[in-house]
Each structure stands twice: as C-alpha cells, then as structure tokens.
N, C-alpha and C. Protein backbone atom coordinates (compact mmCIF):
# COMPACT_ATOMS: atom_id res chain seq x y z
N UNK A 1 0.83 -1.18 0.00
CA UNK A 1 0.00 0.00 0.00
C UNK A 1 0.87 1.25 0.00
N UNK A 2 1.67 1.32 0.74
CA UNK A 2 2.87 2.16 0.91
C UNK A 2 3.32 2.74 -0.67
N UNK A 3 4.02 1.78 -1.45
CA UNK A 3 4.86 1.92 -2.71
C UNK A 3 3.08 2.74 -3.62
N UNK A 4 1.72 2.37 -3.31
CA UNK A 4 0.99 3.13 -4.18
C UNK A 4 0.20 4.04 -3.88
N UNK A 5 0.56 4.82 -2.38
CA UNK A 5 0.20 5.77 -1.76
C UNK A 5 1.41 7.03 -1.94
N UNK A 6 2.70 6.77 -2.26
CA UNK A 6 4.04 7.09 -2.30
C UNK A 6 4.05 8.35 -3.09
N UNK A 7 3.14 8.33 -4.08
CA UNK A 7 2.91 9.45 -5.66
C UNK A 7 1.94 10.18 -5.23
N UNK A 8 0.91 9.91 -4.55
CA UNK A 8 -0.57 10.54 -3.98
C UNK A 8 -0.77 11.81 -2.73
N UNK A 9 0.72 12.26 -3.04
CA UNK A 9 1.05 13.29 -2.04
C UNK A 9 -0.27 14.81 -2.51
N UNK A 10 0.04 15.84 -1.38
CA UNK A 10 -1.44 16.82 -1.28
C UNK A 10 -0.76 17.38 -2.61
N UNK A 11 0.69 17.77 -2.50
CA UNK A 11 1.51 18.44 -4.13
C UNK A 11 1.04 18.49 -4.88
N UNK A 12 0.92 16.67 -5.36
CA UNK A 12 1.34 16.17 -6.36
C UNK A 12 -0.41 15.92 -6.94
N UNK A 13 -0.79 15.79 -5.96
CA UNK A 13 -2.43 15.63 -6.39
C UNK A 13 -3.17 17.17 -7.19
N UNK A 14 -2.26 18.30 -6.21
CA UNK A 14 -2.71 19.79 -6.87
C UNK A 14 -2.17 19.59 -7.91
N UNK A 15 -0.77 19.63 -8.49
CA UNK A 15 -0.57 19.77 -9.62
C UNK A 15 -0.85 18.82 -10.87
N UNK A 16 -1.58 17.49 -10.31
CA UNK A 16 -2.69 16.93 -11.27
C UNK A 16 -3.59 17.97 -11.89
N UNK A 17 -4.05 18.22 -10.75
CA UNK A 17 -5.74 18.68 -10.86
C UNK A 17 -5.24 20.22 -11.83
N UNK A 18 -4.24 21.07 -11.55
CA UNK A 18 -4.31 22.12 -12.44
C UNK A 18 -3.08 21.86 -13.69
N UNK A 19 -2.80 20.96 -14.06
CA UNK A 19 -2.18 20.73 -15.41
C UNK A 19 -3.09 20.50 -16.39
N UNK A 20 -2.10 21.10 -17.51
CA UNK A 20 -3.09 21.27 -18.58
C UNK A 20 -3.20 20.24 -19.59
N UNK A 21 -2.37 19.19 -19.36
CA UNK A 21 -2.59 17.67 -20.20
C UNK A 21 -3.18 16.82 -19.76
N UNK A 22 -4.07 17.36 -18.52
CA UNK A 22 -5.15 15.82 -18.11
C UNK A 22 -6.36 17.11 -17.56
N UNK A 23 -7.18 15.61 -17.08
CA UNK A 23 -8.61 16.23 -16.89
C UNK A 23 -8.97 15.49 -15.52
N UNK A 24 -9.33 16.25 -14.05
CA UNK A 24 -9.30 15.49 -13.07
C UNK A 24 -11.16 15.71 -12.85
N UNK A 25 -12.12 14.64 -12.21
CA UNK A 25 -12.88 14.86 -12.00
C UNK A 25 -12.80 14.36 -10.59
N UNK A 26 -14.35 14.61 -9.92
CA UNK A 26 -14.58 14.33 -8.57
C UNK A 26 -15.93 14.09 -8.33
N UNK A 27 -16.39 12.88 -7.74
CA UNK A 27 -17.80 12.52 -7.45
C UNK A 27 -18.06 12.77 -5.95
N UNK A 28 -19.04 13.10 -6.05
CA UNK A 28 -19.81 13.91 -4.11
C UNK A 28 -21.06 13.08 -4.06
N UNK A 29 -21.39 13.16 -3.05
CA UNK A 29 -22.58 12.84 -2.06
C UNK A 29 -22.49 13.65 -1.10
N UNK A 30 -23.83 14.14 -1.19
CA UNK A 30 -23.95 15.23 0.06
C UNK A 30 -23.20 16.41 0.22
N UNK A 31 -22.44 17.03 -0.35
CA UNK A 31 -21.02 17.44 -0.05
C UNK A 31 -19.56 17.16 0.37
N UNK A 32 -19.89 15.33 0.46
CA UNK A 32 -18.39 14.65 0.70
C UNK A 32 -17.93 13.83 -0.75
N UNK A 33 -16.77 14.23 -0.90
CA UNK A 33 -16.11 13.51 -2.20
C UNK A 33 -15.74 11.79 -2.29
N UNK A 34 -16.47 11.16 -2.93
CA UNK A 34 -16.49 10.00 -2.89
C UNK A 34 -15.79 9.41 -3.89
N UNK A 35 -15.27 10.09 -4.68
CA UNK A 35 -14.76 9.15 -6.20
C UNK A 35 -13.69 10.43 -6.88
N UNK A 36 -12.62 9.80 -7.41
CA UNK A 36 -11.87 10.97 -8.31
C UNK A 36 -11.38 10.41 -9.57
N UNK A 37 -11.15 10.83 -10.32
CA UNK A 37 -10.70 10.15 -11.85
C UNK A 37 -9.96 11.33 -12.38
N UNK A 38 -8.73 10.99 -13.52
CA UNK A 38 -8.13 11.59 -13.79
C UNK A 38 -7.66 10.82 -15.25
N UNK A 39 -7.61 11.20 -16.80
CA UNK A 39 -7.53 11.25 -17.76
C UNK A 39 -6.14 11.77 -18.26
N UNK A 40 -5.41 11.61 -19.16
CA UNK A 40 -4.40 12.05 -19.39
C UNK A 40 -4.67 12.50 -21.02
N UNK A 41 -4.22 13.62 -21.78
CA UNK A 41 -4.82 13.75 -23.11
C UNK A 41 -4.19 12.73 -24.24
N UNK A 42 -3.16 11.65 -23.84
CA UNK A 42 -2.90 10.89 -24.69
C UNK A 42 -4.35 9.14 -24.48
N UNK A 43 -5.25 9.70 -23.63
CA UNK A 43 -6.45 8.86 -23.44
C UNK A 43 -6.11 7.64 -22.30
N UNK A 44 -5.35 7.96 -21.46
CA UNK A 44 -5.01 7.09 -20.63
C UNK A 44 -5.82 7.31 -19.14
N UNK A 45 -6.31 6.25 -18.99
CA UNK A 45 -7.50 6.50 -17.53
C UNK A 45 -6.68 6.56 -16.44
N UNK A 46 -5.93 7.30 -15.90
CA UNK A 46 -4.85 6.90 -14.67
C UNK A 46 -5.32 6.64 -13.65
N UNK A 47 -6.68 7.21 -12.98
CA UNK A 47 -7.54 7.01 -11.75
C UNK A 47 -8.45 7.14 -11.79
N UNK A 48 -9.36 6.29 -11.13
CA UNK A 48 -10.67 6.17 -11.50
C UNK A 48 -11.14 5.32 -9.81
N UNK A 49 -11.58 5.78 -8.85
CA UNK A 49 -11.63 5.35 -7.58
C UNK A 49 -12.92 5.91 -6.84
N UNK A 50 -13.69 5.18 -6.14
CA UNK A 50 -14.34 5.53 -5.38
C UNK A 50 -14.29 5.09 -3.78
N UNK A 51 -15.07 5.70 -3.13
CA UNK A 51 -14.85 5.33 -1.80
C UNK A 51 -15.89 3.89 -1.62
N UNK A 52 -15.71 3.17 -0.39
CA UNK A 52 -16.26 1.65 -0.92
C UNK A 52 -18.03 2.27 -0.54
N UNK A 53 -18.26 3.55 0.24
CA UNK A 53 -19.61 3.50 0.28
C UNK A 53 -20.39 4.06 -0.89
N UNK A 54 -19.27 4.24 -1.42
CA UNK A 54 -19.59 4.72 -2.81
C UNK A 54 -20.21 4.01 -4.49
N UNK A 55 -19.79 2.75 -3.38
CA UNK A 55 -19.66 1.66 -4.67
C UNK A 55 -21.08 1.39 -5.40
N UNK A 56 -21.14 0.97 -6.63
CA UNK A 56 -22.36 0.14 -7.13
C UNK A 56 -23.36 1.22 -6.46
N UNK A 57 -23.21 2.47 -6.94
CA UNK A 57 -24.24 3.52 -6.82
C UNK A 57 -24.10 4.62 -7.86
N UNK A 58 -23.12 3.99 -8.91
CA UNK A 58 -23.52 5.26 -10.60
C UNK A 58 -22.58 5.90 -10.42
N UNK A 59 -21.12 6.26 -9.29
CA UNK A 59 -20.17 7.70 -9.48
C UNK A 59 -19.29 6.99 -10.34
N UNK A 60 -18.67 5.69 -10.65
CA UNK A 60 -17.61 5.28 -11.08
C UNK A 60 -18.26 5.41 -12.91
N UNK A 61 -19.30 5.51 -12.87
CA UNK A 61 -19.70 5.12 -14.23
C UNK A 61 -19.85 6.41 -14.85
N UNK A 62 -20.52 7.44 -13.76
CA UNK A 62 -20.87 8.97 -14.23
C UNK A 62 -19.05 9.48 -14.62
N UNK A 63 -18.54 8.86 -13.55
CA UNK A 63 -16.76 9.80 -13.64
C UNK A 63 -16.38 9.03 -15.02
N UNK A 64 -16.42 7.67 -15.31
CA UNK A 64 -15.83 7.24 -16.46
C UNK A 64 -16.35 8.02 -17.56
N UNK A 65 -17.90 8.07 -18.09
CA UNK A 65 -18.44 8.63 -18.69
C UNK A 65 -18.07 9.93 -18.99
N UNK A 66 -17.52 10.56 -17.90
CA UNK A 66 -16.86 12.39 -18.29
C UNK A 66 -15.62 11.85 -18.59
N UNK A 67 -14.62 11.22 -18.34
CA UNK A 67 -13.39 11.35 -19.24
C UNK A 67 -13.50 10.61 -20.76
N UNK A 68 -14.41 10.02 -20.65
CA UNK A 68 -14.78 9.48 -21.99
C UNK A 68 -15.01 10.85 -22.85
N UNK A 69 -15.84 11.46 -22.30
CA UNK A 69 -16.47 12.66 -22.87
C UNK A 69 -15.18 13.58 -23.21
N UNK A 70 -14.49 13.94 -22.22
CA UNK A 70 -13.07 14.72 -22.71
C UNK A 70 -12.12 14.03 -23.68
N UNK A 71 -12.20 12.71 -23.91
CA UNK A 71 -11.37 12.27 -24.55
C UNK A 71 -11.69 12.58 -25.74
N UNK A 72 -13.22 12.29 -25.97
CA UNK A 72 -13.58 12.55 -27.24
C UNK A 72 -13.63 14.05 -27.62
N UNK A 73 -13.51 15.01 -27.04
CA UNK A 73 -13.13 16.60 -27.02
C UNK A 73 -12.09 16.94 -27.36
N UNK A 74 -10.97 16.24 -27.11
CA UNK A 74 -9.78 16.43 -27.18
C UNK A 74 -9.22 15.66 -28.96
N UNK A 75 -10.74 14.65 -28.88
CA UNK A 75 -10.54 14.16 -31.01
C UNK A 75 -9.59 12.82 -30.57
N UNK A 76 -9.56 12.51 -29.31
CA UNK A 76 -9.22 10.93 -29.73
C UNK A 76 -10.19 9.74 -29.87
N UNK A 77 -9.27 9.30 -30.48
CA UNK A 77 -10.37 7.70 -31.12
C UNK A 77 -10.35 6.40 -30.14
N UNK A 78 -10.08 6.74 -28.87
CA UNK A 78 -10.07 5.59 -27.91
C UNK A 78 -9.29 6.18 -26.49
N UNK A 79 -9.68 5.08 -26.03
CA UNK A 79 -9.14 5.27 -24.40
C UNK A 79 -9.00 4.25 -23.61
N UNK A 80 -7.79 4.48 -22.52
CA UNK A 80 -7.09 2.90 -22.23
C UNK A 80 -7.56 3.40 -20.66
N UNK A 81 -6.62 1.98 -20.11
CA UNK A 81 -6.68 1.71 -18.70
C UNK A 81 -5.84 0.49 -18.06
N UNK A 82 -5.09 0.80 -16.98
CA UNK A 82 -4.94 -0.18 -16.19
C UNK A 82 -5.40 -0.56 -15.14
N UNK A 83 -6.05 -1.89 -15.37
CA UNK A 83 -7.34 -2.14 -14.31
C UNK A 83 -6.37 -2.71 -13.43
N UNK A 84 -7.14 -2.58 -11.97
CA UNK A 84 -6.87 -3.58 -10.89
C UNK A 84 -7.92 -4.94 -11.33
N UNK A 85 -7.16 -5.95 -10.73
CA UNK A 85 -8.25 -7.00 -10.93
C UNK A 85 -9.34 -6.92 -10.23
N UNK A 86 -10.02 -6.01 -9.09
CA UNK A 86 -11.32 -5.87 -8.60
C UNK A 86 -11.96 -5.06 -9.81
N UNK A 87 -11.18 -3.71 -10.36
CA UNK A 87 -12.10 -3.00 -11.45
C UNK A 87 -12.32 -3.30 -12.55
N UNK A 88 -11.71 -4.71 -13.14
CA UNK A 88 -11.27 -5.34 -14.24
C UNK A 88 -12.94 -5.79 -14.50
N UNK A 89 -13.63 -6.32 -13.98
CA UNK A 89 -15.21 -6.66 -14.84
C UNK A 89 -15.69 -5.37 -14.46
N UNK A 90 -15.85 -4.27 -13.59
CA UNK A 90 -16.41 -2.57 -14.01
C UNK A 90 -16.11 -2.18 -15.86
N UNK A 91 -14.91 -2.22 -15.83
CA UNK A 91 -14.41 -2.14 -17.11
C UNK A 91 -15.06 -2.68 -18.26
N UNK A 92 -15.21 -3.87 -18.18
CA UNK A 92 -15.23 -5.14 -19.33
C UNK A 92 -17.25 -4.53 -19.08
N UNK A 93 -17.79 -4.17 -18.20
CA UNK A 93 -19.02 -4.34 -18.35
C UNK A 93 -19.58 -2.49 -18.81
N UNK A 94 -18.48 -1.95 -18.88
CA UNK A 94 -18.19 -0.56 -19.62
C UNK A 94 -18.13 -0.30 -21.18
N UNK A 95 -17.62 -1.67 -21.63
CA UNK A 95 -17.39 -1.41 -23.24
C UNK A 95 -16.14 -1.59 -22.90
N UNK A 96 -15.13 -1.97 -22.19
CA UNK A 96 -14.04 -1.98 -22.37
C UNK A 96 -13.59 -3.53 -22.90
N UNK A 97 -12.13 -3.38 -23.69
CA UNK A 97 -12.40 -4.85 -23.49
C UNK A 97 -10.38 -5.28 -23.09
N UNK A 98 -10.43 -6.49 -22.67
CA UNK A 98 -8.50 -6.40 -22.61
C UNK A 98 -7.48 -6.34 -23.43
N UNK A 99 -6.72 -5.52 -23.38
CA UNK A 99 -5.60 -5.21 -24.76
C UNK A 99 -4.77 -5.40 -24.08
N UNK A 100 -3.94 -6.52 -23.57
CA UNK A 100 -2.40 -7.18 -23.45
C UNK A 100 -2.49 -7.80 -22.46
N UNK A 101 -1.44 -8.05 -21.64
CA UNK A 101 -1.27 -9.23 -20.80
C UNK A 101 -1.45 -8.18 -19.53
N UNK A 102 -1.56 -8.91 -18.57
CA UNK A 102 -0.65 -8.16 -17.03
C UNK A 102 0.32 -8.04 -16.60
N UNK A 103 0.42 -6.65 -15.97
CA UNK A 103 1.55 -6.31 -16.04
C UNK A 103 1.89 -6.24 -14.50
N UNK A 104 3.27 -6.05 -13.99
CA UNK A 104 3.37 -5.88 -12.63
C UNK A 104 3.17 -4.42 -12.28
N UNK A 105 2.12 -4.54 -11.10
CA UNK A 105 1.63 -3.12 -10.52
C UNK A 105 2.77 -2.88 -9.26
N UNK A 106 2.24 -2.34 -8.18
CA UNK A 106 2.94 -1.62 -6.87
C UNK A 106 3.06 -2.94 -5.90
N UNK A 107 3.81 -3.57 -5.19
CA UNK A 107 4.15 -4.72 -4.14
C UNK A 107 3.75 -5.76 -5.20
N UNK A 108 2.59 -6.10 -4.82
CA UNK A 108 1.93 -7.37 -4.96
C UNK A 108 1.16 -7.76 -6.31
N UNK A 109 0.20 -5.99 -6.63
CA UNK A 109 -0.67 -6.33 -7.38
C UNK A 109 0.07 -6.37 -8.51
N UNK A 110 -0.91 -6.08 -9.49
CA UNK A 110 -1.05 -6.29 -11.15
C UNK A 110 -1.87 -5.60 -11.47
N UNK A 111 -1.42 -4.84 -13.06
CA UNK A 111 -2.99 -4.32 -13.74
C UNK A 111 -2.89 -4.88 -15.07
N UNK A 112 -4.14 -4.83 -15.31
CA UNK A 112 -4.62 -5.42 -16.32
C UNK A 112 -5.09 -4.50 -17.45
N UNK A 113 -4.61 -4.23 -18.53
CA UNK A 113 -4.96 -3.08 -19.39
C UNK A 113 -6.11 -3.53 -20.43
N UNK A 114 -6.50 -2.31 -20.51
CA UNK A 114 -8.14 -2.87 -21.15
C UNK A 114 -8.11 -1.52 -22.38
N UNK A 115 -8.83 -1.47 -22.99
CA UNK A 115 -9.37 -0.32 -23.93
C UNK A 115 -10.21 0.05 -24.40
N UNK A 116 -10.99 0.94 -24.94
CA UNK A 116 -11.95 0.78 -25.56
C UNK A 116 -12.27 2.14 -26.73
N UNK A 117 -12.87 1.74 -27.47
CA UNK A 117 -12.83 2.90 -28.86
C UNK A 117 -13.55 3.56 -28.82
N UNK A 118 -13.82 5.09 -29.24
CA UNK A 118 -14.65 6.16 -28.70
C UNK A 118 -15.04 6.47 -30.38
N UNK A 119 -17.03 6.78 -30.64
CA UNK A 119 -17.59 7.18 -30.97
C UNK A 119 -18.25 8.45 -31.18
N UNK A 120 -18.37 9.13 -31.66
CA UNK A 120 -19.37 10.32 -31.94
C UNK A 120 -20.81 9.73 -31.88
C-alpha cells in the first residue's frame, strides 16, 4: 500500500488537478467527495476510484463517462486503462475490453490493461 500511496502526495495531487494535459474529475454525495478520476490527453485513464460506500451507486460510471467525454473533445479515437483485478469486470461491463497481458503493478498487485474505442 505504501509503494501506491508514495505518488498521492497533497503536491502532487494539486498539480494533477491544475495541469493542462489531463482532466481530473470528482464525485460527491452530500457534499463529501467519494470518487476521483483523472484522464491524461494521450487517453489514458490513470484514476478512476471511489470510496467503498460509494460503490455500485452510478459515481464510477458517471466519472468514467466524463473522461470518456473529454477524450472525445480532445478528437481521440479511444481510451485505455490499467485495471486492478477488482475493477477489471467494471471495465469489461463498460465497453471496455482487454488489450495485453498483465503487467506488474505496486508490491503485490497487477494491472490489467483494457481499452476501448470512442464514438461520436
């Protein structure tokens, strides 16, 4: 947990959110932030997370849905991802589907890269 908490500093998270080659969103309830996602303009999904009370209640799908939406703003023809294996069927039941093998993630895990092609 350590090695993928390590990058997620308060910094490093601001200067996500105001750079101008990605697109960060944020899902609320009530006024508490439950979900964040972040897009990169070469169409790469880098984060896409909700909180677990968050789950299987529409923010992961509404947040995917807006970087989908920027991607296609930005005139690309698709958009990737490296799934964890818990978000790996979210994905696949998204339109995504798997484009390569797994790869080694942070300690232990793995992600699993998926893709999917964007429409007008």
């Amino acid at each position: 947990m350590g090695a993928w908490l390590a990058n997620k500093t308060v910094e490093n998270v601001a200067k996500w959110i105001l750079a101008d080659d990605r697109l960060c969103v944020v899902a609320a309830d009530e006024g508490d932030v439950v979900g964040f996602g972040m897009i990169t303009r070469n169409g790469e999904i880098q984060l896409l997370y909700v909180a677990p009370e968050a789950r299987f209640k529409g923010a992961s799908k509404l947040m995917l849905r807006a970087l989908e939406q920027q991607a296609l703003y930005w005139g690309l023809k698709a958009v990737s991802a490296s799934s964890s294996r818990t978000a790996r069927s979210f994905y696949l039941s998204c339109g995504y589907a798997p484009s390569g093998e797994s790869v080694k993630g942070f300690g232990i895990t793995s992600g699993y890269p998926v893709s999917k092609p964007l429409f007008r």
